[in-house]
Protein backbone atom coordinates (compact mmCIF):
# COMPACT_ATOMS: atom_id res chain seq x y z
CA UNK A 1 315.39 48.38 133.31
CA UNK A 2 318.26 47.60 130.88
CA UNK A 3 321.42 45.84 131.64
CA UNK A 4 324.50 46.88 129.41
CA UNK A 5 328.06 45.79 129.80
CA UNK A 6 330.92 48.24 130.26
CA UNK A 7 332.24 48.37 126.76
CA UNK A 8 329.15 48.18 125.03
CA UNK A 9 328.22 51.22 127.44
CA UNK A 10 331.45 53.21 126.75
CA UNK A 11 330.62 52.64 122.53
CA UNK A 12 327.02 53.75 122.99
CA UNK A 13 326.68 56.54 125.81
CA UNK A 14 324.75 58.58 123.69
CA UNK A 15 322.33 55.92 123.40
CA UNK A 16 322.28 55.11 126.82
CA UNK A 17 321.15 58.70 127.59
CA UNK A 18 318.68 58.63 124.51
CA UNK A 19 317.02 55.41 126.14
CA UNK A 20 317.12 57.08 129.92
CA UNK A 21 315.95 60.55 128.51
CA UNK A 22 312.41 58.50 127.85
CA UNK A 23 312.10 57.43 131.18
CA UNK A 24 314.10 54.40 131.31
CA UNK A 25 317.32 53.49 133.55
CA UNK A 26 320.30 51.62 132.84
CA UNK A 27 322.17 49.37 134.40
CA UNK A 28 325.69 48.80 133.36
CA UNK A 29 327.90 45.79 134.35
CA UNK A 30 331.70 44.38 134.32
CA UNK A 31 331.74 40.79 134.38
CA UNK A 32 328.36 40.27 135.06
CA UNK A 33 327.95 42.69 138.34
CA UNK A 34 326.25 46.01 138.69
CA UNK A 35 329.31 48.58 138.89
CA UNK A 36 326.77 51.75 137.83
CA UNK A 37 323.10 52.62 137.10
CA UNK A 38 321.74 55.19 134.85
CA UNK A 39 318.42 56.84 135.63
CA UNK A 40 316.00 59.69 134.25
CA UNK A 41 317.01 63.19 136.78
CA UNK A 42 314.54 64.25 138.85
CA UNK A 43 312.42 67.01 137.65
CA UNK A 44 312.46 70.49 140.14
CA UNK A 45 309.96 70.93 142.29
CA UNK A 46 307.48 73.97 141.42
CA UNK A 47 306.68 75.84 144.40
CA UNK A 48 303.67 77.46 142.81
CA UNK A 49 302.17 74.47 141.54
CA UNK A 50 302.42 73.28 145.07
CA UNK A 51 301.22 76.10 146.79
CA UNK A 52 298.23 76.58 144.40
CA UNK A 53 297.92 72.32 145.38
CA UNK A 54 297.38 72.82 149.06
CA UNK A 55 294.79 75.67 148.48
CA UNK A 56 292.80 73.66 146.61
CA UNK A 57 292.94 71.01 149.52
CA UNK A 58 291.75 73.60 151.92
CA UNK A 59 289.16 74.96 149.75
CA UNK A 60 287.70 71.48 149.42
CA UNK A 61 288.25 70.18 153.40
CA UNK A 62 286.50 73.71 154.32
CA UNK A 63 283.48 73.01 152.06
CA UNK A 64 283.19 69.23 153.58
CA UNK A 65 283.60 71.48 156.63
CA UNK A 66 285.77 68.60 158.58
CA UNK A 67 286.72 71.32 161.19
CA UNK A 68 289.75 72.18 162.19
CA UNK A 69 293.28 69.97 162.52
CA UNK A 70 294.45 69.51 165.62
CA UNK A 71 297.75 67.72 165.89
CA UNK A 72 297.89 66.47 169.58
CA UNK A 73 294.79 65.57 169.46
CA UNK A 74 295.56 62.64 166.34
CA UNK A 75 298.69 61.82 167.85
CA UNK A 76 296.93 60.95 170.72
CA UNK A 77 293.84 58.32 168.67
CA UNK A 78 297.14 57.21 167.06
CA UNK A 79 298.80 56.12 169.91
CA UNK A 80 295.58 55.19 172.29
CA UNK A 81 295.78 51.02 173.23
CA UNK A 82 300.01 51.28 172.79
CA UNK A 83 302.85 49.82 175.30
């Protein structure tokens, strides 16, 4: 993370966004406190790549063959021996 005062952040933007478009953020200051940070935007999520994800977590749990999921059933060995 890089610190930058005000001015030298208003003279250099385009910097600023060079040095957060390679992953880093920016911090930028007035008289020594942090007024404003600068960070890389979040890329969209791709629903494919996340559906094709979870099939391939299914396809390997059903070869281990761990059985089925059953929600109230871990809820309940989470909470067993609680107030």
């Amino acid at each position: 993370m890089r610190a930058v005062g005000a001015l030298e952040a208003a003279n250099g933007f385009g910097q600023l966004l060079d040095i957060v478009e390679h992953g880093e953020e920016v911090v930028i200051t007035r008289h020594g406190k942090e007024v404003a940070r600068i960070e890389p935007a979040r890329q969209p999520i791709n629903r494919e790549e996340v559906r094709a994800a979870v099939q391939r977590i299914r396809a390997r749990a059903e070869q281990r063959k761990f059985g089925s999921f059953e929600w109230a059933e871990w809820k309940a060995d989470r909470d067993e021996g609680r107030p």
